[in-house]
C-alpha atoms as a PDB file:
ATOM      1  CA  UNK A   1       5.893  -6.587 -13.738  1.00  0.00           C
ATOM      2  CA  UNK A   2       6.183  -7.885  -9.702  1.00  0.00           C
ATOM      3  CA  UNK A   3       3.372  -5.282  -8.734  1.00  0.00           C
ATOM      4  CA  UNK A   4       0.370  -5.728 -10.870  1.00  0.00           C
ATOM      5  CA  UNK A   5      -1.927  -2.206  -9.733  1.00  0.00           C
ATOM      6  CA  UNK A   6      -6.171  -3.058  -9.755  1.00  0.00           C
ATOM      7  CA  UNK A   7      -8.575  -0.762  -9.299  1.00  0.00           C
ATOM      8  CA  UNK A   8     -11.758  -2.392  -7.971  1.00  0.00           C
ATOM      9  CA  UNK A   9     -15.172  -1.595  -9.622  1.00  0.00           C
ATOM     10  CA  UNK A  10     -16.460   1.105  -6.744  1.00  0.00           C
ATOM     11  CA  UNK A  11     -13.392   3.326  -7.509  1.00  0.00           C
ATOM     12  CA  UNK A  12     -13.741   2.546 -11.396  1.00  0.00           C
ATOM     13  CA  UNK A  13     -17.621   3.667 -11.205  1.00  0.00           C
ATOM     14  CA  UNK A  14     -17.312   6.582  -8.948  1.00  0.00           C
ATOM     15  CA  UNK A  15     -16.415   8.443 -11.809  1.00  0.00           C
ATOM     16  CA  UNK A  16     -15.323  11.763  -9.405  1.00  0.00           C
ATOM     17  CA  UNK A  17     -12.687  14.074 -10.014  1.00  0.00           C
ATOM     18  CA  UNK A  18     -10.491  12.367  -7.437  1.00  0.00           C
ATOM     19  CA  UNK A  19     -10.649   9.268  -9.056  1.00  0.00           C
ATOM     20  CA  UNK A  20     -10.262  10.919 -12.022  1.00  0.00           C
ATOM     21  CA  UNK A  21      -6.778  12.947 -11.402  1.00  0.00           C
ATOM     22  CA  UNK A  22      -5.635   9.480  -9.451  1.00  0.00           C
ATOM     23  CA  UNK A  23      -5.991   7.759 -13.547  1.00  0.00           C
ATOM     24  CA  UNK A  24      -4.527  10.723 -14.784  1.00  0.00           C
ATOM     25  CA  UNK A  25      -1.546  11.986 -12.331  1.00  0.00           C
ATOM     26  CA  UNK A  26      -1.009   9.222  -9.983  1.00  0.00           C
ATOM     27  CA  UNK A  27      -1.313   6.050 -11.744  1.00  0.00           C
ATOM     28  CA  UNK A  28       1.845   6.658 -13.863  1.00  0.00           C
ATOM     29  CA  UNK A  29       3.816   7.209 -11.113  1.00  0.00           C
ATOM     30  CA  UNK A  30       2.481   4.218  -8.919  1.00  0.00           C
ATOM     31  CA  UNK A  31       4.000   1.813 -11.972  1.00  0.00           C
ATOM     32  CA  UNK A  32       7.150   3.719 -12.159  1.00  0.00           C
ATOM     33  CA  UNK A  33       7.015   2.713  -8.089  1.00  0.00           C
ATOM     34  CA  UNK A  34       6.323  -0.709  -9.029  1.00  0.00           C
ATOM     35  CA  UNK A  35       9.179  -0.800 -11.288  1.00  0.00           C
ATOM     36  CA  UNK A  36      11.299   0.784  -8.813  1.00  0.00           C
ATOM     37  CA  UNK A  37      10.606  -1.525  -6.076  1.00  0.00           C
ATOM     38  CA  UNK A  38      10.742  -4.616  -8.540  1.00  0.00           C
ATOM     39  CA  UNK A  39      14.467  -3.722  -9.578  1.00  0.00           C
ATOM     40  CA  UNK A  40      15.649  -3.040  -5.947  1.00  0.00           C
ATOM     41  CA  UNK A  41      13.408  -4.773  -3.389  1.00  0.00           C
ATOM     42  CA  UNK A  42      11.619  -7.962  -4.582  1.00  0.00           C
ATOM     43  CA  UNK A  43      13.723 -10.802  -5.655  1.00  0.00           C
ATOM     44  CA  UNK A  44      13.201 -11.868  -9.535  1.00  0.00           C
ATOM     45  CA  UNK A  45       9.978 -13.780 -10.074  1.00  0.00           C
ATOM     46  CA  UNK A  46       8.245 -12.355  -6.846  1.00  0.00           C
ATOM     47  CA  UNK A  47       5.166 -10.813  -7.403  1.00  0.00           C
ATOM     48  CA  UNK A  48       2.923  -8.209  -5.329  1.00  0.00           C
ATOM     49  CA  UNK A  49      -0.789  -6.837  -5.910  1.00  0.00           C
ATOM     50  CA  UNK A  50      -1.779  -4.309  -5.434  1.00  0.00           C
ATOM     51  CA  UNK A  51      -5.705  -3.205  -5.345  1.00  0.00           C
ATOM     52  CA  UNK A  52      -7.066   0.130  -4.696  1.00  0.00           C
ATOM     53  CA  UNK A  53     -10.755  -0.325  -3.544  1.00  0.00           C
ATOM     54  CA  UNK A  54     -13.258   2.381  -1.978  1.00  0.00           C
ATOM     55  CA  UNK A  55     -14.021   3.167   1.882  1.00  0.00           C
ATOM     56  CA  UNK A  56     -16.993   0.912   2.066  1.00  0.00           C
ATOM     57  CA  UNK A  57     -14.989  -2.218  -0.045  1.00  0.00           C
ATOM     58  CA  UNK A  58     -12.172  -1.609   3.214  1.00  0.00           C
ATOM     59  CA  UNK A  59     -14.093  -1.499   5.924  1.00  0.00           C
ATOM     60  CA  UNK A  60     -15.714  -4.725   4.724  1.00  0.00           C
ATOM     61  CA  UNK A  61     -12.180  -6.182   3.803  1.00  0.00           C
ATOM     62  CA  UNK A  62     -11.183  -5.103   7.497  1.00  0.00           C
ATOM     63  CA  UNK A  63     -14.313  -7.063   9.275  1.00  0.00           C
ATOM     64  CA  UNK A  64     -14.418 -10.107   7.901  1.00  0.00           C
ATOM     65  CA  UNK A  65     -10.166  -9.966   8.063  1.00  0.00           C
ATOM     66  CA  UNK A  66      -9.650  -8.512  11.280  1.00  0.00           C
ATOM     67  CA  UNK A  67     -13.038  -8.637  12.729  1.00  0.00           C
ATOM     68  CA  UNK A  68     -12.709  -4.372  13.161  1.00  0.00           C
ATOM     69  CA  UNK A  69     -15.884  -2.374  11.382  1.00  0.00           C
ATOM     70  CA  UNK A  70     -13.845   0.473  10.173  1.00  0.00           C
ATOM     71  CA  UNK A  71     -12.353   2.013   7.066  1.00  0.00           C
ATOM     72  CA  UNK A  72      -8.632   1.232   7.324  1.00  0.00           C
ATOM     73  CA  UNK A  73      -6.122   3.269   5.051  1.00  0.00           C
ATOM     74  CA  UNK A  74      -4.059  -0.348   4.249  1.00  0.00           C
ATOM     75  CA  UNK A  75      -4.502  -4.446   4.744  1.00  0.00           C
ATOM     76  CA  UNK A  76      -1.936  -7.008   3.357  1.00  0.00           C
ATOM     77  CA  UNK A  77      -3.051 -10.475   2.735  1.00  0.00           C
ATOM     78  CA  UNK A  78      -0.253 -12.994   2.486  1.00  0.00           C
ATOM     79  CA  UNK A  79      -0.515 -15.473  -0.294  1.00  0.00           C
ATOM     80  CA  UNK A  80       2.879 -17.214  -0.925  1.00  0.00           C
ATOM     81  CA  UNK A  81       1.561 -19.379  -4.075  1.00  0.00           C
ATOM     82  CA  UNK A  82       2.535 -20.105  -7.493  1.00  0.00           C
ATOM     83  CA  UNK A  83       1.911 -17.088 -10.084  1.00  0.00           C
ATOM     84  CA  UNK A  84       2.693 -18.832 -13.251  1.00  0.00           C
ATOM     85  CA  UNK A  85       6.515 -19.695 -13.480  1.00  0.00           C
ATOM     86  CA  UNK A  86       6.540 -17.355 -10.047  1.00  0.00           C
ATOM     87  CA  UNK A  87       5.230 -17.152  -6.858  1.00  0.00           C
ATOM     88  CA  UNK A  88       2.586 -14.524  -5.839  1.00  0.00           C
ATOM     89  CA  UNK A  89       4.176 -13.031  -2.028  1.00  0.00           C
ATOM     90  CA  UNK A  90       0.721 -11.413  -1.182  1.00  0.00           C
ATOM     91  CA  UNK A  91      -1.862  -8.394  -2.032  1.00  0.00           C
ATOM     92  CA  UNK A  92      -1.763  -5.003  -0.340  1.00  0.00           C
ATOM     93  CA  UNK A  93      -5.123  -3.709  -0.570  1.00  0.00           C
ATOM     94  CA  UNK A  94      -5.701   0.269   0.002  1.00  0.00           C
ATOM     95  CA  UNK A  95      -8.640   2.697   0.911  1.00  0.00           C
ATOM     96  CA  UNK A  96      -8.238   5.197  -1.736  1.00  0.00           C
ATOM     97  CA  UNK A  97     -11.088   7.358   0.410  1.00  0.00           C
ATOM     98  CA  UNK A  98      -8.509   6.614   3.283  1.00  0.00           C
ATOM     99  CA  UNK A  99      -5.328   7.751   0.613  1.00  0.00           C
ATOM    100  CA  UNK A 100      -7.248  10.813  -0.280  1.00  0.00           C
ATOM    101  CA  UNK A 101      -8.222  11.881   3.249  1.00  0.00           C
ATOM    102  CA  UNK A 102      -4.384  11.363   4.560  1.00  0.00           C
ATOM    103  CA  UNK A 103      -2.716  13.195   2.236  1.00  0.00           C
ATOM    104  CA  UNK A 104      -5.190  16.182   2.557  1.00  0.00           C
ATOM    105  CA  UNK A 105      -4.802  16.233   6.205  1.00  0.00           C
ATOM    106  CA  UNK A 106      -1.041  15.828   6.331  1.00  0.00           C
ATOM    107  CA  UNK A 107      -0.209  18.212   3.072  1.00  0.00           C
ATOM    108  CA  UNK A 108       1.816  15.680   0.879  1.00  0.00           C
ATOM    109  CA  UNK A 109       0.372  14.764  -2.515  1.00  0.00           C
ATOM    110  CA  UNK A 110      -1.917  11.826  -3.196  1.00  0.00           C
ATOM    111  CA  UNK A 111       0.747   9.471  -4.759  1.00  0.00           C
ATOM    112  CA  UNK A 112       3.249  10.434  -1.525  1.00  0.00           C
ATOM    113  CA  UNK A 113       0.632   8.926   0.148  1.00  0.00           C
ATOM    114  CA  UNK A 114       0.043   6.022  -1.638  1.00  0.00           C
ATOM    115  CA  UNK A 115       3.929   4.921  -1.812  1.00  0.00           C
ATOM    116  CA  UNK A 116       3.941   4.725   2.422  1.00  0.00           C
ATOM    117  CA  UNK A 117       0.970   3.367   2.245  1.00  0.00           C
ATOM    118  CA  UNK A 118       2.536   0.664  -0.070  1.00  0.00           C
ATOM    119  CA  UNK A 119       5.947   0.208   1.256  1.00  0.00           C
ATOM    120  CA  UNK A 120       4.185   0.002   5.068  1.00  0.00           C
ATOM    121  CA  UNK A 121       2.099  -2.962   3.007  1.00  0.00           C
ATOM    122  CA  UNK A 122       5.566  -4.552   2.233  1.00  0.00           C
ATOM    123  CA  UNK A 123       6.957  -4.604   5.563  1.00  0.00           C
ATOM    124  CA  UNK A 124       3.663  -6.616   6.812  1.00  0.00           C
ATOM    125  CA  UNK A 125       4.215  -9.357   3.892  1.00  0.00           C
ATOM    126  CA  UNK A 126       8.125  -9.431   4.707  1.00  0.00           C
ATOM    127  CA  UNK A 127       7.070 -10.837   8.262  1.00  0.00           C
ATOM    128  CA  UNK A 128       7.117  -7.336  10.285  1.00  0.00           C
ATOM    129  CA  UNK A 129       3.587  -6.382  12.184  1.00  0.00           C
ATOM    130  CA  UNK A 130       3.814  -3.303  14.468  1.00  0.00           C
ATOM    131  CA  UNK A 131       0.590  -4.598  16.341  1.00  0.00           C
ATOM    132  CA  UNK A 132       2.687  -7.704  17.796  1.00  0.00           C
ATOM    133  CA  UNK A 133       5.064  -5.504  19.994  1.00  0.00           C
ATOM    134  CA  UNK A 134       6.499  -1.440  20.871  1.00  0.00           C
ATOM    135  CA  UNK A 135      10.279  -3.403  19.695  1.00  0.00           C
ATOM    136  CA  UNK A 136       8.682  -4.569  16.615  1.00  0.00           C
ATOM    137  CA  UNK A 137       6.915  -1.828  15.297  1.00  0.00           C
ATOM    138  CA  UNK A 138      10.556   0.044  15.900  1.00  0.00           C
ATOM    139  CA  UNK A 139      11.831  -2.386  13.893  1.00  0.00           C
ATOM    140  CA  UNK A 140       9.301  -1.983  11.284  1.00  0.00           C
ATOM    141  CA  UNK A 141       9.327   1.749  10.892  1.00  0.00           C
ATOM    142  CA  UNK A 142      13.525   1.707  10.549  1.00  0.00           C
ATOM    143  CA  UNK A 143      12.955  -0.517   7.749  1.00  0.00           C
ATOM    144  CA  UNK A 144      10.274   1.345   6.115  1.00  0.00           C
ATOM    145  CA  UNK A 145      12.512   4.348   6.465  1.00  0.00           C
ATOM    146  CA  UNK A 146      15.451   1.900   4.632  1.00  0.00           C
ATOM    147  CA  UNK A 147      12.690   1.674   1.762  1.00  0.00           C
ATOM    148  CA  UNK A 148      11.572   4.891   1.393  1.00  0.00           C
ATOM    149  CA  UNK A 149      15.292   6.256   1.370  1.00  0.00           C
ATOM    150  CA  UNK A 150      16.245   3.565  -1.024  1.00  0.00           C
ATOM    151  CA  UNK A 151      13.075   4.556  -3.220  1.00  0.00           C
ATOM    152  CA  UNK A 152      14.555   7.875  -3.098  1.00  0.00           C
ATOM    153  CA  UNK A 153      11.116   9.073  -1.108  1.00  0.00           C
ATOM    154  CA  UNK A 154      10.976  11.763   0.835  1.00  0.00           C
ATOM    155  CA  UNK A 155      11.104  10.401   4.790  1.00  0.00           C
ATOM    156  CA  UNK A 156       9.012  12.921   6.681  1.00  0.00           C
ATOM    157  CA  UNK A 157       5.214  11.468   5.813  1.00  0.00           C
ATOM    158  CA  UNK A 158       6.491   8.531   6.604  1.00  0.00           C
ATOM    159  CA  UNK A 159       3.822   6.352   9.103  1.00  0.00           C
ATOM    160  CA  UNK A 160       6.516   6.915  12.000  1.00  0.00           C
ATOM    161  CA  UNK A 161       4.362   8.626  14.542  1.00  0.00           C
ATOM    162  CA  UNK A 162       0.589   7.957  13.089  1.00  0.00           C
ATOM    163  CA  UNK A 163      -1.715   6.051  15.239  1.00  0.00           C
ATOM    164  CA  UNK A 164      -1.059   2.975  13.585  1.00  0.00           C
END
């Protein structure tokens, strides 16, 4: 599969009912995503990861990355390296505390959340950063809205309009 889903230990040991519906409801559909995105996005032998870590495992991720002491709701980490016979494009890594907050506040479910939240992680390993420039993160939104319509997704939680 091109997008290989972790769960780091924190969100494995919280053991709460969020966690516990995300194993249950969500996780079925994020590797139906995965498939979905590996037949129509990723070129053949490309792989993604993908790892789902707690509030406190992001906001460490985000200071020693960025040098910024905060829970962030997504990080990508480019890798391009050899993954076997592949090559390994790069991790997204996601706050599920930052997933689970989102979605609350915005009314879309949990996995809704979780797919922009993923295909705003692809953009950043295809090259696109929204920080760089106003044109750029244009850029990058019209092409996440190209995913998401492609992915069949529904386009108005898209992260057009958060404070990125």
């Amino acid at each position: 599969m091109a997008i290989q889903i972790y769960y780091s230990d924190a969100i494995k040991d919280e053991g709460s009912d969020s966690v516990e519906s995300l194993q249950t409801e969500t996780r079925t559909k994020l590797k139906d995503l995965g498939v979905v995105i590996e037949n129509t996005i990723l070129e053949r032998g490309v792989h993604v990861e993908l790892t789902l870590v707690s509030g406190a495992e992001m906001r460490s991720a985000n200071q020693s990355s960025r040098g910024k002491n905060y829970d962030t709701d997504v990080l990508t980490f480019l890798h391009e390296q050899p993954f076997g016979e592949d090559f390994l494009l790069g991790e997204i890594v996601v706050s599920l505390q930052k997933a689970f907050e989102q979605s609350s506040s915005g009314g879309w479910t949990l996995f809704e959340e979780l797919a922009i939240l993923i295909v705003h992680g692809l953009t950043h390993l295809g090259g696109f950063d929204h920080e760089r420039s106003e044109d750029e993160s244009l850029l990058q939104a019209e092409v996440e809205l190209g995913i998401l319509s492609l992915l069949e997704l529904p386009l108005d939680f898209a992260l057009i309009g958060r404070n990125l």
